[in-house]
PDB file of N, CA and C in Angstrom:
ATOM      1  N   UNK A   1      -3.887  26.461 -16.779  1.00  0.00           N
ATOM      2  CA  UNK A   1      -3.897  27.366 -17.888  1.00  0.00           C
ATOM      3  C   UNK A   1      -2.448  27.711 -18.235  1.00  0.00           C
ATOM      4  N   UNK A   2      -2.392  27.413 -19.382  1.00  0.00           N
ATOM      5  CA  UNK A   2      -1.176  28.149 -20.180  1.00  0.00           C
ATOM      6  C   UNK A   2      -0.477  29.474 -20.858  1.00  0.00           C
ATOM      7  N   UNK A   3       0.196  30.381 -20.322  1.00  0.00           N
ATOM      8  CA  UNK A   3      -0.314  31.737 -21.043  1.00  0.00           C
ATOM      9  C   UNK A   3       1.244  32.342 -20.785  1.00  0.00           C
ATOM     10  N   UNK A   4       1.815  33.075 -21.842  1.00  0.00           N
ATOM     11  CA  UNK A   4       2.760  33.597 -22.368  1.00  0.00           C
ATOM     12  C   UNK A   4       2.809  34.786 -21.734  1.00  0.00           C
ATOM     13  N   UNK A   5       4.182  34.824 -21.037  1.00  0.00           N
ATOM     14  CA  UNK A   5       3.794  36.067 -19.968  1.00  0.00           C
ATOM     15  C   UNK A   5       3.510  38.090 -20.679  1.00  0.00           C
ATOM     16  N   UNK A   6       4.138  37.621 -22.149  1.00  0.00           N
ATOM     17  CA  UNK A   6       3.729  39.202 -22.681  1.00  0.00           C
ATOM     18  C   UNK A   6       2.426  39.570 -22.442  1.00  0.00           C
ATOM     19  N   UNK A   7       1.435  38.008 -22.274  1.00  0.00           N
ATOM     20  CA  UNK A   7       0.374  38.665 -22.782  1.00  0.00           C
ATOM     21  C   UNK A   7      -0.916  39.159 -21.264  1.00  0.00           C
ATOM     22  N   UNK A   8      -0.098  39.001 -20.292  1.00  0.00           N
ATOM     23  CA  UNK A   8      -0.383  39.622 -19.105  1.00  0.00           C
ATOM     24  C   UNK A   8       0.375  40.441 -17.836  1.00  0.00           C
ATOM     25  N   UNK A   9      -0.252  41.487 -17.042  1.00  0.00           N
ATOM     26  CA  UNK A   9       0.578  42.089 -15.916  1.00  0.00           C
ATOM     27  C   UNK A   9       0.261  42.095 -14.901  1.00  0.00           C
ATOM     28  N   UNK A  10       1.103  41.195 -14.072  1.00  0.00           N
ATOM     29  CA  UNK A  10       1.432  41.227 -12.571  1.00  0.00           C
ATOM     30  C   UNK A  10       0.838  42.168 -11.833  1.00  0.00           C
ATOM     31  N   UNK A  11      -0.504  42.654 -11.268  1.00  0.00           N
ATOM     32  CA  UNK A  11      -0.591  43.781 -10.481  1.00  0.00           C
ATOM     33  C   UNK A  11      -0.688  42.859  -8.863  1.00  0.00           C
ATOM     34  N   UNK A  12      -0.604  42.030  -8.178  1.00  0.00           N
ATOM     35  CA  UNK A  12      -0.680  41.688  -7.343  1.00  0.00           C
ATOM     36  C   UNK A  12       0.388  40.098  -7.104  1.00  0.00           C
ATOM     37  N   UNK A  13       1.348  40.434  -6.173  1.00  0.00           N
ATOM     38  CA  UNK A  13       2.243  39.682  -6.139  1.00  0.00           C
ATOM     39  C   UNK A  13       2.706  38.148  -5.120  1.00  0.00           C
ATOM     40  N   UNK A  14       1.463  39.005  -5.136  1.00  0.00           N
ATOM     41  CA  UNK A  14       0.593  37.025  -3.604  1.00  0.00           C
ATOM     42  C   UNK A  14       0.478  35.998  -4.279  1.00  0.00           C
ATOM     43  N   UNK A  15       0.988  35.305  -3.507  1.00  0.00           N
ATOM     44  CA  UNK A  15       0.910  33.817  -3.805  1.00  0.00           C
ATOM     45  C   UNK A  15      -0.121  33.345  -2.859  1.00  0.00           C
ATOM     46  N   UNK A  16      -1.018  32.408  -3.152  1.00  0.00           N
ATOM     47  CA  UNK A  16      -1.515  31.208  -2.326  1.00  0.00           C
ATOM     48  C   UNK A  16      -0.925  30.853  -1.402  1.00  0.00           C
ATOM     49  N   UNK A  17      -1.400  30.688  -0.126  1.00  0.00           N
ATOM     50  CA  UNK A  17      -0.139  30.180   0.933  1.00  0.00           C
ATOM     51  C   UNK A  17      -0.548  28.263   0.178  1.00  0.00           C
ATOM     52  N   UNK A  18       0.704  28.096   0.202  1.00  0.00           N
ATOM     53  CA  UNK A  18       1.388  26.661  -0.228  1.00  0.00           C
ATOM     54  C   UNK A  18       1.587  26.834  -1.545  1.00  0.00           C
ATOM     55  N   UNK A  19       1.799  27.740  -2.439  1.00  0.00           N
ATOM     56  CA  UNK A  19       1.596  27.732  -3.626  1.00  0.00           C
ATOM     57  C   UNK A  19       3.485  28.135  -3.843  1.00  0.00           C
ATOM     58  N   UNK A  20       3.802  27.704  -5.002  1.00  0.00           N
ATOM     59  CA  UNK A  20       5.330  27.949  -5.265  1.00  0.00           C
ATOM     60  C   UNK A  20       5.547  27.917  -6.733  1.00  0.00           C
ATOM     61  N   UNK A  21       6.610  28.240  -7.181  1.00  0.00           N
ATOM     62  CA  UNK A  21       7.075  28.482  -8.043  1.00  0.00           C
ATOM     63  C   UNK A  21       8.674  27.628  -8.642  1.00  0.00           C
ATOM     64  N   UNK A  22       8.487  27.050  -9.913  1.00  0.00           N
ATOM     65  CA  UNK A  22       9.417  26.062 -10.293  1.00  0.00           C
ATOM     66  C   UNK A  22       9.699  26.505 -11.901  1.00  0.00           C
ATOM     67  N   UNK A  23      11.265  26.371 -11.737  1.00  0.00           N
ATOM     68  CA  UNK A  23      12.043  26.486 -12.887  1.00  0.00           C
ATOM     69  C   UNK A  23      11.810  25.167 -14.011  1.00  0.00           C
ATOM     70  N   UNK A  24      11.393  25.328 -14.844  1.00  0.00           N
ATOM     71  CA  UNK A  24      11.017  24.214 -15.912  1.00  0.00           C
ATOM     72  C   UNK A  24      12.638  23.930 -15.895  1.00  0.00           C
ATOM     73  N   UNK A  25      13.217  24.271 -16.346  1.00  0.00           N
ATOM     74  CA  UNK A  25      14.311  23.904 -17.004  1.00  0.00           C
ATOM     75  C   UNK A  25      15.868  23.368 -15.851  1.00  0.00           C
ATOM     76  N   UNK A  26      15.124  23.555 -14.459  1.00  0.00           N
ATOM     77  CA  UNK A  26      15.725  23.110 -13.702  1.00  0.00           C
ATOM     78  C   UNK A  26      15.426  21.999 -13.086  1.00  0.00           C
ATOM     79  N   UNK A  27      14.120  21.386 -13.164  1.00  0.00           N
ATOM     80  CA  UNK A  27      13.707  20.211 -13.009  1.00  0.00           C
ATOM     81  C   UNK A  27      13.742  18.942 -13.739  1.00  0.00           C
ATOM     82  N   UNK A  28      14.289  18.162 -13.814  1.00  0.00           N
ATOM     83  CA  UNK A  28      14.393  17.172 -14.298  1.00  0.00           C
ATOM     84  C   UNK A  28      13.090  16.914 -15.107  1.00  0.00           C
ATOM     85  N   UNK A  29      12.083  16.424 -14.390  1.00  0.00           N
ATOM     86  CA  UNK A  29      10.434  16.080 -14.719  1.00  0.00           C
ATOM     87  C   UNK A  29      10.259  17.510 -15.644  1.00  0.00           C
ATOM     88  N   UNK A  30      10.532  18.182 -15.137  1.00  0.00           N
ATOM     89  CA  UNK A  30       9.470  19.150 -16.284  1.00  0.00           C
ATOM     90  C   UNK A  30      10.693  20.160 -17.375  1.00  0.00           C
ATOM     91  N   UNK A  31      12.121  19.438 -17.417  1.00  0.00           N
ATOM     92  CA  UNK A  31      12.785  20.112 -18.433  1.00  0.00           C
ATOM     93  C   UNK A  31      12.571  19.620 -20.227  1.00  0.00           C
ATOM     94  N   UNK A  32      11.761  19.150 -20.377  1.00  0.00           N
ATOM     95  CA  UNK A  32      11.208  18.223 -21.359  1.00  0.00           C
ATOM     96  C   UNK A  32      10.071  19.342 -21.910  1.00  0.00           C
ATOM     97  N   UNK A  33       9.186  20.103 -20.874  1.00  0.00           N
ATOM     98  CA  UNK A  33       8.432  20.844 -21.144  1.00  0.00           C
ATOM     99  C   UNK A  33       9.062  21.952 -21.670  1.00  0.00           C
ATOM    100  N   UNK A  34      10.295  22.311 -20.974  1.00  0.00           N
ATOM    101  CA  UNK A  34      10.974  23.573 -21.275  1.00  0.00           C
ATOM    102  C   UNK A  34      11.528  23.486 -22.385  1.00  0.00           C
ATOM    103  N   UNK A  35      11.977  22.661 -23.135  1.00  0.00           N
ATOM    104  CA  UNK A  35      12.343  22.821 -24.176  1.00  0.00           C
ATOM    105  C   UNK A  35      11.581  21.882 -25.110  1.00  0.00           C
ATOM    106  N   UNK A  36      10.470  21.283 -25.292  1.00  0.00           N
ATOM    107  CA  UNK A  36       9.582  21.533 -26.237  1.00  0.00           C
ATOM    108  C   UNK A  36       8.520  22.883 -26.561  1.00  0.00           C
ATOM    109  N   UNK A  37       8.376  23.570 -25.644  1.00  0.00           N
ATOM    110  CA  UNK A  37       7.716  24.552 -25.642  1.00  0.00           C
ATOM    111  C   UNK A  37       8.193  25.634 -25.157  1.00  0.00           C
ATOM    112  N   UNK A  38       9.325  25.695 -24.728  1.00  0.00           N
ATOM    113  CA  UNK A  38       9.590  27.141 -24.080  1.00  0.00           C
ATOM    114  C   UNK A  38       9.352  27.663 -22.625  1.00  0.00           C
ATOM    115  N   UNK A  39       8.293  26.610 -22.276  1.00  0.00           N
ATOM    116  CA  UNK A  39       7.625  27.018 -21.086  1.00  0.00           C
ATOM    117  C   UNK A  39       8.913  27.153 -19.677  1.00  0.00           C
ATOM    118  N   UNK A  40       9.022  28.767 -19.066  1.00  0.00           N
ATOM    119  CA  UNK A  40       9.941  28.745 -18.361  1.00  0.00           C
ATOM    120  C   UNK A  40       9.619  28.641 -16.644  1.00  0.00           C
ATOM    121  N   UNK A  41       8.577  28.596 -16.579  1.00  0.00           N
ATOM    122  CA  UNK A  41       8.578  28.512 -14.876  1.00  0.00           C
ATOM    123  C   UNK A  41       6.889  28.009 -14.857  1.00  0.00           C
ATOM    124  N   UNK A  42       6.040  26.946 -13.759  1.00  0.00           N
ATOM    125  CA  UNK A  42       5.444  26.650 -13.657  1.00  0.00           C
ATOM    126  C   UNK A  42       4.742  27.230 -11.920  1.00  0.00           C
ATOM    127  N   UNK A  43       4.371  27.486 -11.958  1.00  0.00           N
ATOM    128  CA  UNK A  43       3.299  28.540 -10.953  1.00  0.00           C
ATOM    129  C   UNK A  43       2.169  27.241 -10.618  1.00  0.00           C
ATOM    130  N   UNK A  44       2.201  27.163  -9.417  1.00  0.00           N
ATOM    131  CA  UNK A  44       1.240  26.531  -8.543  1.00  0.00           C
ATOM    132  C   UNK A  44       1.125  25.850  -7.323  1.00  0.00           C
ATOM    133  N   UNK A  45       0.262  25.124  -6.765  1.00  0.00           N
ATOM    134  CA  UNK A  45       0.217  24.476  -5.789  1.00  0.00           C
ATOM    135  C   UNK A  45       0.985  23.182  -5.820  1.00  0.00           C
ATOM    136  N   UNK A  46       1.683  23.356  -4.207  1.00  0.00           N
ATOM    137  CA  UNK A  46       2.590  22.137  -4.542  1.00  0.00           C
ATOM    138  C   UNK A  46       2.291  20.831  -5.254  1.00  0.00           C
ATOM    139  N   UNK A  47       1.519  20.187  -5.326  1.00  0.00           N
ATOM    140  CA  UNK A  47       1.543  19.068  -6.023  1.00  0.00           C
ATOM    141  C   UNK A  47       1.847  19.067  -7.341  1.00  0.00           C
ATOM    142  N   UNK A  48       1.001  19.781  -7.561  1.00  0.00           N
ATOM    143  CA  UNK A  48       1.208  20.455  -9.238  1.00  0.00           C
ATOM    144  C   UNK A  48       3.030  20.830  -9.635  1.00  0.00           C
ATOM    145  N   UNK A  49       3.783  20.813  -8.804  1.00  0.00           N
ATOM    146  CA  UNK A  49       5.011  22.101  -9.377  1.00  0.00           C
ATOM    147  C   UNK A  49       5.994  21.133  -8.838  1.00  0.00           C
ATOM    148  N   UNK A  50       5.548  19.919  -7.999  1.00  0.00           N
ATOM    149  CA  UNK A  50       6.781  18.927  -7.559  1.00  0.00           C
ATOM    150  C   UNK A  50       6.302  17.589  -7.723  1.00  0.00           C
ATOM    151  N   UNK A  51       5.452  17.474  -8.307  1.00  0.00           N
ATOM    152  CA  UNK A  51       4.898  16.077  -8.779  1.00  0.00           C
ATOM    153  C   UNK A  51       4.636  15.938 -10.874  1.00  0.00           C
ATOM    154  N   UNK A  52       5.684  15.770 -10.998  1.00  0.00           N
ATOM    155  CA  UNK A  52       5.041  15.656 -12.524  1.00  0.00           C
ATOM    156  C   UNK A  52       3.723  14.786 -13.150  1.00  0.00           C
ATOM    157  N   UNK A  53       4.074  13.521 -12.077  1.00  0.00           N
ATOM    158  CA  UNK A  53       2.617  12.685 -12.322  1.00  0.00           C
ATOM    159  C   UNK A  53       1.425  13.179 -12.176  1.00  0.00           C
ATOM    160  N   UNK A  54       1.401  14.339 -11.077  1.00  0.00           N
ATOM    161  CA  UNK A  54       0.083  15.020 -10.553  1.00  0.00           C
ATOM    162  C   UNK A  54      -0.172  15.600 -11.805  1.00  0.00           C
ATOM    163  N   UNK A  55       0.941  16.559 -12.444  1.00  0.00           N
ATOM    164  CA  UNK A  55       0.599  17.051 -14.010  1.00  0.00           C
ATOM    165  C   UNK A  55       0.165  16.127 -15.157  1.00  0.00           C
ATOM    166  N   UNK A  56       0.473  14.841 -15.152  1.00  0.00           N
ATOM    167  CA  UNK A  56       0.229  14.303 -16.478  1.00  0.00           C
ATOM    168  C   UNK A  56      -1.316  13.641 -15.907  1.00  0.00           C
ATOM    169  N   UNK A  57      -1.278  13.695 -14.582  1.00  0.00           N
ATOM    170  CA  UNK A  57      -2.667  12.755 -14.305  1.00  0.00           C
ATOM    171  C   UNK A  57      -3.263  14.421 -14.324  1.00  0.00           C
ATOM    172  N   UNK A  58      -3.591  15.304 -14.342  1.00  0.00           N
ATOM    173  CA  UNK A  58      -4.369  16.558 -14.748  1.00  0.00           C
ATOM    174  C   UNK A  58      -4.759  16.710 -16.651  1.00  0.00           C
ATOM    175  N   UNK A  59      -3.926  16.574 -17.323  1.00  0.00           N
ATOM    176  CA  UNK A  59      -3.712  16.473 -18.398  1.00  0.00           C
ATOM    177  C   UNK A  59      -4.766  15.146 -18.981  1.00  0.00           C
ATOM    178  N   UNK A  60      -4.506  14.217 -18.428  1.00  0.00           N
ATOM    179  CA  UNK A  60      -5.373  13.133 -18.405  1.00  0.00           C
ATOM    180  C   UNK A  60      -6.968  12.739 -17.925  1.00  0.00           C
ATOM    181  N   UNK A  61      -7.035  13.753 -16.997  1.00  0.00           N
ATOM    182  CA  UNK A  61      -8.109  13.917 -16.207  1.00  0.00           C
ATOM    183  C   UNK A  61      -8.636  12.670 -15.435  1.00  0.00           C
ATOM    184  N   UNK A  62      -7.249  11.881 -14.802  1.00  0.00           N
ATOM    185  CA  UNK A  62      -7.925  12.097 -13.659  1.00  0.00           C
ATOM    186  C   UNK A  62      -8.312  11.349 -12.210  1.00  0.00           C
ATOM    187  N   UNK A  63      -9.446  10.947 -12.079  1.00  0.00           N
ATOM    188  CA  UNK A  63     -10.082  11.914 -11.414  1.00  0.00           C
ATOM    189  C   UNK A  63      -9.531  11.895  -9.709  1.00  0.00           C
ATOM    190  N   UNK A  64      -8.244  11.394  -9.203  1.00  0.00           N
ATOM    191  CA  UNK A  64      -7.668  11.781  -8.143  1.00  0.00           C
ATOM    192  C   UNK A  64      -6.914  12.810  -8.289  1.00  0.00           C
ATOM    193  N   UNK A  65      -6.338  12.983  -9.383  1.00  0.00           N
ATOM    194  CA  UNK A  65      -5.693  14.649  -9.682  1.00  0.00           C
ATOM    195  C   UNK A  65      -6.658  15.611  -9.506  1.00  0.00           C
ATOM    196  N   UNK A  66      -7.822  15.282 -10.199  1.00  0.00           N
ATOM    197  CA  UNK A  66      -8.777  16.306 -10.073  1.00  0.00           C
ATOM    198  C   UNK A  66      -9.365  16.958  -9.019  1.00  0.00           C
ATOM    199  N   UNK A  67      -8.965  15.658  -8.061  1.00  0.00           N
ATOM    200  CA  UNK A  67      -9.557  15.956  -6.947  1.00  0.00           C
ATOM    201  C   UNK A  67      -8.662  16.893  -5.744  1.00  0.00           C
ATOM    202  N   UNK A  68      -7.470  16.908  -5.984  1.00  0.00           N
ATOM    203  CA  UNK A  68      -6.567  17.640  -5.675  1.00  0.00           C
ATOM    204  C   UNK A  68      -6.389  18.697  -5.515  1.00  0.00           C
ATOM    205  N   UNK A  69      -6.805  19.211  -7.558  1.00  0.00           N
ATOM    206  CA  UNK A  69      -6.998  20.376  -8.100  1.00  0.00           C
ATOM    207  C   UNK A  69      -8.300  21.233  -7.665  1.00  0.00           C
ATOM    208  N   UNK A  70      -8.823  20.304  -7.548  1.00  0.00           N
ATOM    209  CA  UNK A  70     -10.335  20.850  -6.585  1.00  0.00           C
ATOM    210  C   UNK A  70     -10.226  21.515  -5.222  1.00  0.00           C
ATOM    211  N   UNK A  71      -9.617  20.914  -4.541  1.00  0.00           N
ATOM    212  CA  UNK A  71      -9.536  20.536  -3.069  1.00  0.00           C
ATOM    213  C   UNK A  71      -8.616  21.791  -2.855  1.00  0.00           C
ATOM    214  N   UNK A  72      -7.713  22.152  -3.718  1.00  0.00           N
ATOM    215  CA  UNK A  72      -6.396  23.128  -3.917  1.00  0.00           C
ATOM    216  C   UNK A  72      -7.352  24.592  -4.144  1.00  0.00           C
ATOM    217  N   UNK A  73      -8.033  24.384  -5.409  1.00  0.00           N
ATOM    218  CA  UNK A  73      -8.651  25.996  -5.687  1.00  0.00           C
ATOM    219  C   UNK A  73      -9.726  26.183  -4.870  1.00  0.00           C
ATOM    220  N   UNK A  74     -10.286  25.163  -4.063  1.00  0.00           N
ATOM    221  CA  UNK A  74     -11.205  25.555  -3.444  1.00  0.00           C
ATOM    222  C   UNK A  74     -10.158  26.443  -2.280  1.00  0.00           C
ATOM    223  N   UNK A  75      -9.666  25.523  -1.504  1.00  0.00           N
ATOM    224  CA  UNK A  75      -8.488  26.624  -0.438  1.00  0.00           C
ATOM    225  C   UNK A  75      -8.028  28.043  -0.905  1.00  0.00           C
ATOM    226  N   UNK A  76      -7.823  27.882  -2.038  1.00  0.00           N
ATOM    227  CA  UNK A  76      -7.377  29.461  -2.609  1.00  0.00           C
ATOM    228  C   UNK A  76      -8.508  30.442  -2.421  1.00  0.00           C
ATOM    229  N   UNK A  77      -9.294  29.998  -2.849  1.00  0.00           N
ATOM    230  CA  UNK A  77     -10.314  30.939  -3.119  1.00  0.00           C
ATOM    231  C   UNK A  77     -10.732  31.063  -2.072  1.00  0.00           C
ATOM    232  N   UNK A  78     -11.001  30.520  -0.678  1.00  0.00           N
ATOM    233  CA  UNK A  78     -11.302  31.062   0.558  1.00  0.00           C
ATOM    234  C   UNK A  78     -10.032  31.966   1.299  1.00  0.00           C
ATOM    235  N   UNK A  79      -8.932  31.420   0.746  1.00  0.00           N
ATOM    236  CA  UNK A  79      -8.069  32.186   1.515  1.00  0.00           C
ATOM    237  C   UNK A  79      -7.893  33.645   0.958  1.00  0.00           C
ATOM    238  N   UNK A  80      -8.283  34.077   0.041  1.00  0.00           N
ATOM    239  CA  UNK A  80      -8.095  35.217  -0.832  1.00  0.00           C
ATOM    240  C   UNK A  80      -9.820  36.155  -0.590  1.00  0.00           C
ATOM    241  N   UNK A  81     -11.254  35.165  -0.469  1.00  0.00           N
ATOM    242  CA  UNK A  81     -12.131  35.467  -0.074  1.00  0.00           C
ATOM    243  C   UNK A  81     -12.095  36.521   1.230  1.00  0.00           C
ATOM    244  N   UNK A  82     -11.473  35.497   1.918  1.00  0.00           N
ATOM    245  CA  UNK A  82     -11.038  36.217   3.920  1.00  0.00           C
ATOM    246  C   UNK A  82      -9.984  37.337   3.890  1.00  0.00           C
ATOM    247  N   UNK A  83      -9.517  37.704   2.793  1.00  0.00           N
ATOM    248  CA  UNK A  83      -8.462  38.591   2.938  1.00  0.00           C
ATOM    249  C   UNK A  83      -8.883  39.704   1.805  1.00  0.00           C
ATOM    250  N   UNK A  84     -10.687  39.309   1.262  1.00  0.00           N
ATOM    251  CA  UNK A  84     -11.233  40.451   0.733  1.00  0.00           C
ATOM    252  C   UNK A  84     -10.595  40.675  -0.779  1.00  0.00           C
ATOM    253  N   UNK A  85     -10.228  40.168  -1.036  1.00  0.00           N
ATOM    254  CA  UNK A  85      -9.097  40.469  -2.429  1.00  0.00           C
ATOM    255  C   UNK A  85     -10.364  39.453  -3.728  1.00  0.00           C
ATOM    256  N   UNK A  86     -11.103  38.578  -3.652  1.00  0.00           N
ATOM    257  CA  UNK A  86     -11.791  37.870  -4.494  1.00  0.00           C
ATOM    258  C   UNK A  86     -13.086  37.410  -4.244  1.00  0.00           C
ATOM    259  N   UNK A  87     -14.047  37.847  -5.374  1.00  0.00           N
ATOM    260  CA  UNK A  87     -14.629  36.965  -4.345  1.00  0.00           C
ATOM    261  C   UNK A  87     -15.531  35.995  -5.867  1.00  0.00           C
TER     262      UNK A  87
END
């Protein structure tokens, strides 16, 4: 998901364990994004945030990216389940 940070607020400042955070405009692979769109930092699970292919094969759908992306939110969501925060 894509979303412009005015148009939401931070009340919880956890990350996913393995989950990280990447400068568009400092990455080679994804400074292309940053300045066609603006987009300044990309939020996610590693594959996603150090693999650009993992992004264009998401975009594409697929379905070993997908399976990734699967395999990834499923972990989140238990790890956030067990720590009572989602359910």
């Amino acid at each position: 998901m894509w979303a412009p940070g005015q148009l939401f607020e931070v009340i919880d400042k956890r990350l996913p364990n393995g989950w990280m955070i990447c400068e568009a405009s400092e990455t080679a692979d994804y400074a292309a994004l940053s300045q066609a769109f603006g987009i300044g930092c990309i939020l996610g699970y590693t594959d996603l945030v150090q693999n650009y292919q993992h992004y264009i094969g998401l975009l594409e759908r697929d379905v070993e990216a997908l399976r990734i992306f699967n395999r990834e939110k499923e972990a989140m969501e238990r790890q956030f389940n067990e720590d009572g925060v989602a359910e």
